[in-house]
N, C-alpha and C. Protein backbone atom coordinates (compact mmCIF):
# COMPACT_ATOMS: atom_id res chain seq x y z
N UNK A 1 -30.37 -48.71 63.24
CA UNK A 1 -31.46 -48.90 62.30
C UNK A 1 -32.79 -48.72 63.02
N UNK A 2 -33.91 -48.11 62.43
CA UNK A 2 -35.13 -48.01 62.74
C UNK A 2 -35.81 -48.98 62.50
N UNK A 3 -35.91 -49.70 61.20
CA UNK A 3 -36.85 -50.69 60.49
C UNK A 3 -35.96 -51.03 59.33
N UNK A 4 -36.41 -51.98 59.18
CA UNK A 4 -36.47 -52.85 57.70
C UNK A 4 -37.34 -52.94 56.80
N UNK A 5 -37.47 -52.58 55.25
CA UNK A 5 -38.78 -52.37 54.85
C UNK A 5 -38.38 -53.48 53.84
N UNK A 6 -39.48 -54.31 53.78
CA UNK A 6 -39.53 -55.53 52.72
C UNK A 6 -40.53 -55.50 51.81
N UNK A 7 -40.62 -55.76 50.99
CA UNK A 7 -41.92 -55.54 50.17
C UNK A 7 -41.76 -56.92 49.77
N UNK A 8 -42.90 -57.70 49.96
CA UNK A 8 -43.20 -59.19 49.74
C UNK A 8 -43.58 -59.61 48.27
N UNK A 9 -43.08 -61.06 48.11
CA UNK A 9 -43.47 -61.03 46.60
C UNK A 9 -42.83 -62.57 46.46
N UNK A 10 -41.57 -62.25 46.96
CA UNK A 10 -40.64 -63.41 46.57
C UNK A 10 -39.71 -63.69 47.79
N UNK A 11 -38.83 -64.55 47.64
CA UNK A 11 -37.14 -64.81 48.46
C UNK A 11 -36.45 -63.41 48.00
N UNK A 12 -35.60 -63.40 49.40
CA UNK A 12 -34.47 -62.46 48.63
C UNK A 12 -33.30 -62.29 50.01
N UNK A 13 -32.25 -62.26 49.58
CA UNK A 13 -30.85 -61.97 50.60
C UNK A 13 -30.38 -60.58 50.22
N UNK A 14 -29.59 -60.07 51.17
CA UNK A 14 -28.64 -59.61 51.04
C UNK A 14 -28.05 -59.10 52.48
N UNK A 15 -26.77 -57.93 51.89
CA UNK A 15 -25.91 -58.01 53.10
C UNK A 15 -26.05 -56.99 53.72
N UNK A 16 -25.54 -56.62 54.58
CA UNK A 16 -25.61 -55.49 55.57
C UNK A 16 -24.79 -55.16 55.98
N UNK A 17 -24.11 -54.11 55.62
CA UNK A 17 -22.33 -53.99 56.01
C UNK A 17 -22.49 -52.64 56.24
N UNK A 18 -21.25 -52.75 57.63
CA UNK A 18 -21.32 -51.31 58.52
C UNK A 18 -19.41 -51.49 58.99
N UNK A 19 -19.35 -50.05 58.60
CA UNK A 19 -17.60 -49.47 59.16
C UNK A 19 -17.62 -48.38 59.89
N UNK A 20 -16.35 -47.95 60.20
CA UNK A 20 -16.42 -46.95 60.68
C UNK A 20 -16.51 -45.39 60.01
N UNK A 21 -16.80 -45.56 58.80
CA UNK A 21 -17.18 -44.44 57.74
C UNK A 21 -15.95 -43.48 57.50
N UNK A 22 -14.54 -43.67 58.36
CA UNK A 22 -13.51 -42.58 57.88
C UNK A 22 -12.29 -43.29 57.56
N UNK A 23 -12.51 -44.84 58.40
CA UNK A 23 -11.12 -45.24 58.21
C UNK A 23 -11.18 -46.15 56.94
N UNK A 24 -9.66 -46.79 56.63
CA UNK A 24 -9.83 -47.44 55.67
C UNK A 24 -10.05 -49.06 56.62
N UNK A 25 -9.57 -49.23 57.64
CA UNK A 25 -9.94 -50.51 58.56
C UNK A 25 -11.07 -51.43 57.51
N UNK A 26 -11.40 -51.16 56.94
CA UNK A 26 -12.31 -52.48 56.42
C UNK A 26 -11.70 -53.28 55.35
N UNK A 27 -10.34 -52.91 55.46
CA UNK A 27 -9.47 -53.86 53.77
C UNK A 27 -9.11 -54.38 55.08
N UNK A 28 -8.93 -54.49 56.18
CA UNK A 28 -8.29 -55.33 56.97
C UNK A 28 -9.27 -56.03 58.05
N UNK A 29 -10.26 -56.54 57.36
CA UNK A 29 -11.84 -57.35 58.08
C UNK A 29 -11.91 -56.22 59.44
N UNK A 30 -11.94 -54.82 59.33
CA UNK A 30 -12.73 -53.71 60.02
C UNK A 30 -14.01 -53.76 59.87
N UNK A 31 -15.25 -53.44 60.50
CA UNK A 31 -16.45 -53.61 60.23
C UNK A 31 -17.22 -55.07 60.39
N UNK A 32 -18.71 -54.68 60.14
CA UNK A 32 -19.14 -55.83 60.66
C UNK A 32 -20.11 -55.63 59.39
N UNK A 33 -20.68 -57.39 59.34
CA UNK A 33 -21.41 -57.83 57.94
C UNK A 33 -22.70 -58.69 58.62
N UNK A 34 -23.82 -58.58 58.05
CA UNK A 34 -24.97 -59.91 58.66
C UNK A 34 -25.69 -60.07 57.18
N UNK A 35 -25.70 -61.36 56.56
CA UNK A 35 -26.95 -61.46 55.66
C UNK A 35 -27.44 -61.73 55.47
N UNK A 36 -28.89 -60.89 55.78
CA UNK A 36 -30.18 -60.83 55.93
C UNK A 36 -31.32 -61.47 54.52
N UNK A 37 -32.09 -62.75 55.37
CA UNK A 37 -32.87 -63.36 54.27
C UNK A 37 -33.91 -63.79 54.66
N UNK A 38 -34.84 -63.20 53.53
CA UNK A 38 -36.54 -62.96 53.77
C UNK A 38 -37.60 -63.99 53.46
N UNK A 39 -38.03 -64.88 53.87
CA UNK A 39 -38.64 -65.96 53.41
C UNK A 39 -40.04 -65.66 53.09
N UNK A 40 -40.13 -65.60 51.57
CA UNK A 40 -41.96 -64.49 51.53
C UNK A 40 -42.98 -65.93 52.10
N UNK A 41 -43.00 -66.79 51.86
CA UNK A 41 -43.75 -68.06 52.19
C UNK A 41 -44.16 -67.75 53.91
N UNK A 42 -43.09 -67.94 54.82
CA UNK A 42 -43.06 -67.78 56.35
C UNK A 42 -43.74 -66.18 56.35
N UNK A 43 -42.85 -64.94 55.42
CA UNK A 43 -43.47 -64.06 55.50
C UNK A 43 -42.14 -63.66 57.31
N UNK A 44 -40.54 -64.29 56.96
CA UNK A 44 -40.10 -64.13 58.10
C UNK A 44 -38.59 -63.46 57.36
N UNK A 45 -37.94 -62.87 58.52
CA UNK A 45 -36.86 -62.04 57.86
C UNK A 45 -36.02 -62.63 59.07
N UNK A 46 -34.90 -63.51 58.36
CA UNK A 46 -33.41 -64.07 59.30
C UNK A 46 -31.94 -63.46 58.97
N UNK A 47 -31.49 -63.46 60.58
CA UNK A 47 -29.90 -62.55 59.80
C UNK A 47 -29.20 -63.91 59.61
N UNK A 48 -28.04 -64.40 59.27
CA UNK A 48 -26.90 -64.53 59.68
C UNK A 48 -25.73 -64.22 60.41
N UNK A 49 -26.09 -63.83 61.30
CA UNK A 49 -25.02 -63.19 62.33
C UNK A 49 -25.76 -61.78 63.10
N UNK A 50 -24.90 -61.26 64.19
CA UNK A 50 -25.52 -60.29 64.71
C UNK A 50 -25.71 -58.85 63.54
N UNK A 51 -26.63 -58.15 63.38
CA UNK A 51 -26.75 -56.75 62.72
C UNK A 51 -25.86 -55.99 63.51
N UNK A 52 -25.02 -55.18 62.46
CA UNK A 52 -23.44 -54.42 62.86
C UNK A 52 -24.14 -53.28 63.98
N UNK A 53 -25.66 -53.20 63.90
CA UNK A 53 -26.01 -52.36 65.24
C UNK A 53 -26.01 -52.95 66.56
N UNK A 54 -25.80 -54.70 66.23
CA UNK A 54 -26.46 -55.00 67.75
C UNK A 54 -27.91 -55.14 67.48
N UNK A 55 -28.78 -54.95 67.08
CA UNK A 55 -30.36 -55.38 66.90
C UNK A 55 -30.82 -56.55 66.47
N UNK A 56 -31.93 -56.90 66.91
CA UNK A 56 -32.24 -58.04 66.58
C UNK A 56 -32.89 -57.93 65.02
N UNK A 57 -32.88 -58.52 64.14
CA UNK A 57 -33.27 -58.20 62.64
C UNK A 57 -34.59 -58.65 63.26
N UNK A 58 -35.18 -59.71 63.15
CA UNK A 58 -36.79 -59.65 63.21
C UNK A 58 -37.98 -58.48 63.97
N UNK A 59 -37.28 -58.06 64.89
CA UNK A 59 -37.90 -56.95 65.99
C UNK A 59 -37.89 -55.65 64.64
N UNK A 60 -37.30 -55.52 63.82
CA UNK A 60 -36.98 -54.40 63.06
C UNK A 60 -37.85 -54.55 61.54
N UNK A 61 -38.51 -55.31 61.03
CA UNK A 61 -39.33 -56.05 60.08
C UNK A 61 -40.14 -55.12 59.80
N UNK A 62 -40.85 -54.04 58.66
CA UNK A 62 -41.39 -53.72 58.36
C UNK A 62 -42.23 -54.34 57.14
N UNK A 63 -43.31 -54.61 57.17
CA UNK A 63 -43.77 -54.97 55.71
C UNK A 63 -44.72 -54.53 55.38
N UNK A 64 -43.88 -53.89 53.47
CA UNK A 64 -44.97 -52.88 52.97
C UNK A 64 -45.64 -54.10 52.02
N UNK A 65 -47.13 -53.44 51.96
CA UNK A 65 -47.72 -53.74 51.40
C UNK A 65 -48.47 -53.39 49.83
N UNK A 66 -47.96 -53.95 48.73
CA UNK A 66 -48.41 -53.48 47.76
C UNK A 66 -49.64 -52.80 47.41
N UNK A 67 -49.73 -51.41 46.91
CA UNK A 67 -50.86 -50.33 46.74
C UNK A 67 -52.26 -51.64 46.08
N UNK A 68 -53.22 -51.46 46.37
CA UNK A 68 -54.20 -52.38 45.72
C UNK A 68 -54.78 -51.80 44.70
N UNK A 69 -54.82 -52.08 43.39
CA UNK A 69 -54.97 -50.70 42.63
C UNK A 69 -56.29 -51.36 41.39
């Protein structure tokens, strides 16, 4: 992964799931899962577990900022 792009506003989770893209290994807990949750208040982004890259989720945090219109 390069970045994470969040667009702030509210809370929000979700998951992050990575396989090996040919096998079926993931009906048999193949692959790896982290889920990732954004606290708009802190304005902070936490995994649950390591990211299936190995990266640290906060180092990867992008935040867009709504157009001011």
């Amino acid at each position: 992964l390069e970045s994470i792009r969040v667009y702030p506003g509210r809370d929000a989770s979700f998951t992050l799931y990575d396989d090996d893209g040919v096998t079926n290994a993931y009906r048999n807990g193949g692959g790896t899962s982290a889920t990732l949750h954004w606290d708009d208040a802190t304005k902070r982004l936490t995994a649950s577990g390591r990211l299936p890259t190995g990266q640290d989720a906060a180092k990867l945090v992008q935040v867009v900022q709504p157009d001011a219109r």
